[in-house]
C-alpha atoms as a PDB file:
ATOM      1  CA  UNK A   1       0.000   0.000   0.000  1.00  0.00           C
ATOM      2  CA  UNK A   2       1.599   3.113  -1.024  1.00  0.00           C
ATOM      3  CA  UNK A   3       1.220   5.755   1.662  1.00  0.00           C
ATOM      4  CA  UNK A   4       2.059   9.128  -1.224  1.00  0.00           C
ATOM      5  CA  UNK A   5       0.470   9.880  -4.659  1.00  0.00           C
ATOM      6  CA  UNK A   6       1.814   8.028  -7.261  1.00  0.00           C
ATOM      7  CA  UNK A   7       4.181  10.160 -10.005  1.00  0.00           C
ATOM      8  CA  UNK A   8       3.918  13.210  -7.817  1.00  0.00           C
ATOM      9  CA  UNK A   9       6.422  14.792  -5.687  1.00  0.00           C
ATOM     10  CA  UNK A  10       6.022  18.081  -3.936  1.00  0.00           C
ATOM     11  CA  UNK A  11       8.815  20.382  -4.353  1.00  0.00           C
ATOM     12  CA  UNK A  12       9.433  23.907  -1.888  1.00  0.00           C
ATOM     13  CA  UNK A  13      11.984  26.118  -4.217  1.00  0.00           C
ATOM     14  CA  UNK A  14      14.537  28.403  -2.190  1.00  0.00           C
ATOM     15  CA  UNK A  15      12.200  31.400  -3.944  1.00  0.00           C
ATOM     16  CA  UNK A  16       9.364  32.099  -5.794  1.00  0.00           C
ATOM     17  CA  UNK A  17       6.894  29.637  -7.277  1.00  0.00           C
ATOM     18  CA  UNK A  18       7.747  27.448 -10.070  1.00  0.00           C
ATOM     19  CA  UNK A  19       8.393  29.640 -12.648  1.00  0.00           C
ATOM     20  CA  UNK A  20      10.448  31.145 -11.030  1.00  0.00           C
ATOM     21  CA  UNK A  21      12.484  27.752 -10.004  1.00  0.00           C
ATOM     22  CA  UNK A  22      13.076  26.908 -13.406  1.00  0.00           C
ATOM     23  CA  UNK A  23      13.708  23.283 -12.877  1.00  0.00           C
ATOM     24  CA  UNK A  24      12.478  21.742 -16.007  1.00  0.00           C
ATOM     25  CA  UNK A  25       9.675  19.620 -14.028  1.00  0.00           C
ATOM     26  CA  UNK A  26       6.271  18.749 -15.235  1.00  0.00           C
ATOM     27  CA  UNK A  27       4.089  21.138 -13.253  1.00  0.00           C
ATOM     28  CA  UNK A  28       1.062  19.604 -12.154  1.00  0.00           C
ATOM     29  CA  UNK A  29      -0.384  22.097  -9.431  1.00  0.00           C
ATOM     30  CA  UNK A  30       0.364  24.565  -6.435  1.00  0.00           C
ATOM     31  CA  UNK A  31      -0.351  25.770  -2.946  1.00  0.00           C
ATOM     32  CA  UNK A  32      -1.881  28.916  -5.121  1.00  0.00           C
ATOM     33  CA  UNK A  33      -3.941  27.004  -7.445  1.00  0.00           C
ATOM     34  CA  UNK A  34      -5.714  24.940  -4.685  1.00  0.00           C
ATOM     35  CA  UNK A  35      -6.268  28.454  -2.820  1.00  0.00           C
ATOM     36  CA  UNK A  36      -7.949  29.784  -5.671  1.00  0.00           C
ATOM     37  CA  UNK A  37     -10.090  26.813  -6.738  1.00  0.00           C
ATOM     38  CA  UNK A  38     -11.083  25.390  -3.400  1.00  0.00           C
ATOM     39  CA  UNK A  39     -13.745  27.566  -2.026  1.00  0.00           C
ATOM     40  CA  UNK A  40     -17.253  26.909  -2.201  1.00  0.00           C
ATOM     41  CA  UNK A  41     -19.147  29.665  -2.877  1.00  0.00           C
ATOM     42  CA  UNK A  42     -20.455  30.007   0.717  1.00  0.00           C
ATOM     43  CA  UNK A  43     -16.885  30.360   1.258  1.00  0.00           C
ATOM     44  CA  UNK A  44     -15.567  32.653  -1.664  1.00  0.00           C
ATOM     45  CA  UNK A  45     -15.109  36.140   0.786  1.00  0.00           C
ATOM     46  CA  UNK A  46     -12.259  34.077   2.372  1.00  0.00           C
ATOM     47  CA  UNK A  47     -10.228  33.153  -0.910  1.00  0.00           C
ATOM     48  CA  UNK A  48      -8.718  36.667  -1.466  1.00  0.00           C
ATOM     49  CA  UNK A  49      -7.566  36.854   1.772  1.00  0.00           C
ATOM     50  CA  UNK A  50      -6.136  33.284   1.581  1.00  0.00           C
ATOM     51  CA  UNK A  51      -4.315  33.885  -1.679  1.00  0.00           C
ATOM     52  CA  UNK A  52      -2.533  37.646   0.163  1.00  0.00           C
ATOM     53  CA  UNK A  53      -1.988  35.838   2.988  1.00  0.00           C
ATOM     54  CA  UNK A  54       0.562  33.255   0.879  1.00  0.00           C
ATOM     55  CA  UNK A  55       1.735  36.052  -1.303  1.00  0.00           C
ATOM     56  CA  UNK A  56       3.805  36.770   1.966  1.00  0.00           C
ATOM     57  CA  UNK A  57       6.098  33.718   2.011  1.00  0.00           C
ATOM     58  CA  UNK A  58       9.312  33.986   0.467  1.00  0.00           C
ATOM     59  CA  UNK A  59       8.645  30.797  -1.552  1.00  0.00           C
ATOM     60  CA  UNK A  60       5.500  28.630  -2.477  1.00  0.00           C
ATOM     61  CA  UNK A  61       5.497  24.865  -2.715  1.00  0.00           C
ATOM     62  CA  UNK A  62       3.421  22.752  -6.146  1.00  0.00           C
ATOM     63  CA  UNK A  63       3.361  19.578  -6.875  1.00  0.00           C
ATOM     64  CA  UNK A  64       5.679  18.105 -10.116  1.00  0.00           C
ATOM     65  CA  UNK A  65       4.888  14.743 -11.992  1.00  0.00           C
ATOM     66  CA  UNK A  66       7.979  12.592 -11.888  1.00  0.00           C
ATOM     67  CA  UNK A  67       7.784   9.283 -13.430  1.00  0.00           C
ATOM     68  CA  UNK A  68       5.574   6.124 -10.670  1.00  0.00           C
ATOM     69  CA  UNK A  69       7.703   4.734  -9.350  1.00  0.00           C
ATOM     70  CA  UNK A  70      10.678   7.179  -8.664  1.00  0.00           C
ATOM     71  CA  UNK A  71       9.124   9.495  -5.927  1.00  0.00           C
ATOM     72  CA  UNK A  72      11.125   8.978  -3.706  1.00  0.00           C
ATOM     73  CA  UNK A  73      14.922   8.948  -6.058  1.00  0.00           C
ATOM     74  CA  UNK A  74      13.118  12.244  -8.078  1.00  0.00           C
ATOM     75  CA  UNK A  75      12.517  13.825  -4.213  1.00  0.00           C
ATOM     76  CA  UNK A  76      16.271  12.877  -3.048  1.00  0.00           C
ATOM     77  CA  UNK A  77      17.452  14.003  -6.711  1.00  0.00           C
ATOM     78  CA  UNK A  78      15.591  17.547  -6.484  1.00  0.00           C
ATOM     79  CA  UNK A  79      16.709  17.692  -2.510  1.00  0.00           C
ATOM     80  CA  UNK A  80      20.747  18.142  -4.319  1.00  0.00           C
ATOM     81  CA  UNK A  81      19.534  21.375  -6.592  1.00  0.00           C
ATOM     82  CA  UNK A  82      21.029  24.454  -5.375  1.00  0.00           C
ATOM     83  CA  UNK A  83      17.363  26.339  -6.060  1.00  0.00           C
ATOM     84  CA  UNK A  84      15.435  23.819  -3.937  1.00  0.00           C
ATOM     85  CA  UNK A  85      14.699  24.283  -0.428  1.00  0.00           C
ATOM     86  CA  UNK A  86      12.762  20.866   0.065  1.00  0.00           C
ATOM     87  CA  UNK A  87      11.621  17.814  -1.852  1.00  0.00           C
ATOM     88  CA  UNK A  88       9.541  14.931  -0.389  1.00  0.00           C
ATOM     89  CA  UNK A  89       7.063  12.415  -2.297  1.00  0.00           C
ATOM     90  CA  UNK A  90       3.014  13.886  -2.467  1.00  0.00           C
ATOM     91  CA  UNK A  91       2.466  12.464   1.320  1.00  0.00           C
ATOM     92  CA  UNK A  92      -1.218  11.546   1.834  1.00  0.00           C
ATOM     93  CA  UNK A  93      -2.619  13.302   5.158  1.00  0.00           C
ATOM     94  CA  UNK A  94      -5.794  12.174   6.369  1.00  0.00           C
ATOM     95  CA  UNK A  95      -7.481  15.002   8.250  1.00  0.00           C
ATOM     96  CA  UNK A  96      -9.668  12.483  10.266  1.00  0.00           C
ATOM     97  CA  UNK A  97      -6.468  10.667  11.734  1.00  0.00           C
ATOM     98  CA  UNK A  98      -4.361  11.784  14.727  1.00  0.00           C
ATOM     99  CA  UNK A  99      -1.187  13.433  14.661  1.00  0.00           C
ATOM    100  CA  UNK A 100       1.062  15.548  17.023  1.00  0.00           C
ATOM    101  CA  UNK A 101       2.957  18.941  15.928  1.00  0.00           C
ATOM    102  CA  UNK A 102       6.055  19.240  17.441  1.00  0.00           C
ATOM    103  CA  UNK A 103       6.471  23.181  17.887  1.00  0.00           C
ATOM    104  CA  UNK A 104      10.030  22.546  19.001  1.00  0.00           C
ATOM    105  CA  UNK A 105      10.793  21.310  15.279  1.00  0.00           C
ATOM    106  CA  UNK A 106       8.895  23.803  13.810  1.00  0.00           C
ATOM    107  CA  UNK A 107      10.520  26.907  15.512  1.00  0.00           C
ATOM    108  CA  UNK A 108      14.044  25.400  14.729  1.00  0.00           C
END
Protein backbone atom coordinates (compact mmCIF):
# COMPACT_ATOMS: atom_id res chain seq x y z
CA UNK A 1 0.00 0.00 0.00
CA UNK A 2 1.60 3.11 -1.02
CA UNK A 3 1.22 5.76 1.66
CA UNK A 4 2.06 9.13 -1.22
CA UNK A 5 0.47 9.88 -4.66
CA UNK A 6 1.81 8.03 -7.26
CA UNK A 7 4.18 10.16 -10.01
CA UNK A 8 3.92 13.21 -7.82
CA UNK A 9 6.42 14.79 -5.69
CA UNK A 10 6.02 18.08 -3.94
CA UNK A 11 8.81 20.38 -4.35
CA UNK A 12 9.43 23.91 -1.89
CA UNK A 13 11.98 26.12 -4.22
CA UNK A 14 14.54 28.40 -2.19
CA UNK A 15 12.20 31.40 -3.94
CA UNK A 16 9.36 32.10 -5.79
CA UNK A 17 6.89 29.64 -7.28
CA UNK A 18 7.75 27.45 -10.07
CA UNK A 19 8.39 29.64 -12.65
CA UNK A 20 10.45 31.14 -11.03
CA UNK A 21 12.48 27.75 -10.00
CA UNK A 22 13.08 26.91 -13.41
CA UNK A 23 13.71 23.28 -12.88
CA UNK A 24 12.48 21.74 -16.01
CA UNK A 25 9.68 19.62 -14.03
CA UNK A 26 6.27 18.75 -15.24
CA UNK A 27 4.09 21.14 -13.25
CA UNK A 28 1.06 19.60 -12.15
CA UNK A 29 -0.38 22.10 -9.43
CA UNK A 30 0.36 24.57 -6.44
CA UNK A 31 -0.35 25.77 -2.95
CA UNK A 32 -1.88 28.92 -5.12
CA UNK A 33 -3.94 27.00 -7.45
CA UNK A 34 -5.71 24.94 -4.69
CA UNK A 35 -6.27 28.45 -2.82
CA UNK A 36 -7.95 29.78 -5.67
CA UNK A 37 -10.09 26.81 -6.74
CA UNK A 38 -11.08 25.39 -3.40
CA UNK A 39 -13.74 27.57 -2.03
CA UNK A 40 -17.25 26.91 -2.20
CA UNK A 41 -19.15 29.67 -2.88
CA UNK A 42 -20.46 30.01 0.72
CA UNK A 43 -16.88 30.36 1.26
CA UNK A 44 -15.57 32.65 -1.66
CA UNK A 45 -15.11 36.14 0.79
CA UNK A 46 -12.26 34.08 2.37
CA UNK A 47 -10.23 33.15 -0.91
CA UNK A 48 -8.72 36.67 -1.47
CA UNK A 49 -7.57 36.85 1.77
CA UNK A 50 -6.14 33.28 1.58
CA UNK A 51 -4.32 33.88 -1.68
CA UNK A 52 -2.53 37.65 0.16
CA UNK A 53 -1.99 35.84 2.99
CA UNK A 54 0.56 33.25 0.88
CA UNK A 55 1.73 36.05 -1.30
CA UNK A 56 3.80 36.77 1.97
CA UNK A 57 6.10 33.72 2.01
CA UNK A 58 9.31 33.99 0.47
CA UNK A 59 8.64 30.80 -1.55
CA UNK A 60 5.50 28.63 -2.48
CA UNK A 61 5.50 24.86 -2.72
CA UNK A 62 3.42 22.75 -6.15
CA UNK A 63 3.36 19.58 -6.88
CA UNK A 64 5.68 18.11 -10.12
CA UNK A 65 4.89 14.74 -11.99
CA UNK A 66 7.98 12.59 -11.89
CA UNK A 67 7.78 9.28 -13.43
CA UNK A 68 5.57 6.12 -10.67
CA UNK A 69 7.70 4.73 -9.35
CA UNK A 70 10.68 7.18 -8.66
CA UNK A 71 9.12 9.50 -5.93
CA UNK A 72 11.12 8.98 -3.71
CA UNK A 73 14.92 8.95 -6.06
CA UNK A 74 13.12 12.24 -8.08
CA UNK A 75 12.52 13.82 -4.21
CA UNK A 76 16.27 12.88 -3.05
CA UNK A 77 17.45 14.00 -6.71
CA UNK A 78 15.59 17.55 -6.48
CA UNK A 79 16.71 17.69 -2.51
CA UNK A 80 20.75 18.14 -4.32
CA UNK A 81 19.53 21.38 -6.59
CA UNK A 82 21.03 24.45 -5.38
CA UNK A 83 17.36 26.34 -6.06
CA UNK A 84 15.43 23.82 -3.94
CA UNK A 85 14.70 24.28 -0.43
CA UNK A 86 12.76 20.87 0.07
CA UNK A 87 11.62 17.81 -1.85
CA UNK A 88 9.54 14.93 -0.39
CA UNK A 89 7.06 12.41 -2.30
CA UNK A 90 3.01 13.89 -2.47
CA UNK A 91 2.47 12.46 1.32
CA UNK A 92 -1.22 11.55 1.83
CA UNK A 93 -2.62 13.30 5.16
CA UNK A 94 -5.79 12.17 6.37
CA UNK A 95 -7.48 15.00 8.25
CA UNK A 96 -9.67 12.48 10.27
CA UNK A 97 -6.47 10.67 11.73
CA UNK A 98 -4.36 11.78 14.73
CA UNK A 99 -1.19 13.43 14.66
CA UNK A 100 1.06 15.55 17.02
CA UNK A 101 2.96 18.94 15.93
CA UNK A 102 6.05 19.24 17.44
CA UNK A 103 6.47 23.18 17.89
CA UNK A 104 10.03 22.55 19.00
CA UNK A 105 10.79 21.31 15.28
CA UNK A 106 8.89 23.80 13.81
CA UNK A 107 10.52 26.91 15.51
CA UNK A 108 14.04 25.40 14.73
Amino acid sequence: MCCFEPGEVVVLPNDGDYRRAELGLDYAYSARDILANSFADEFRNQREPSLRALEAFRAQPFVARVREGAEVSAALTLNEHPRVSAAIPNYFVRTTGRFNIDNGAIEH
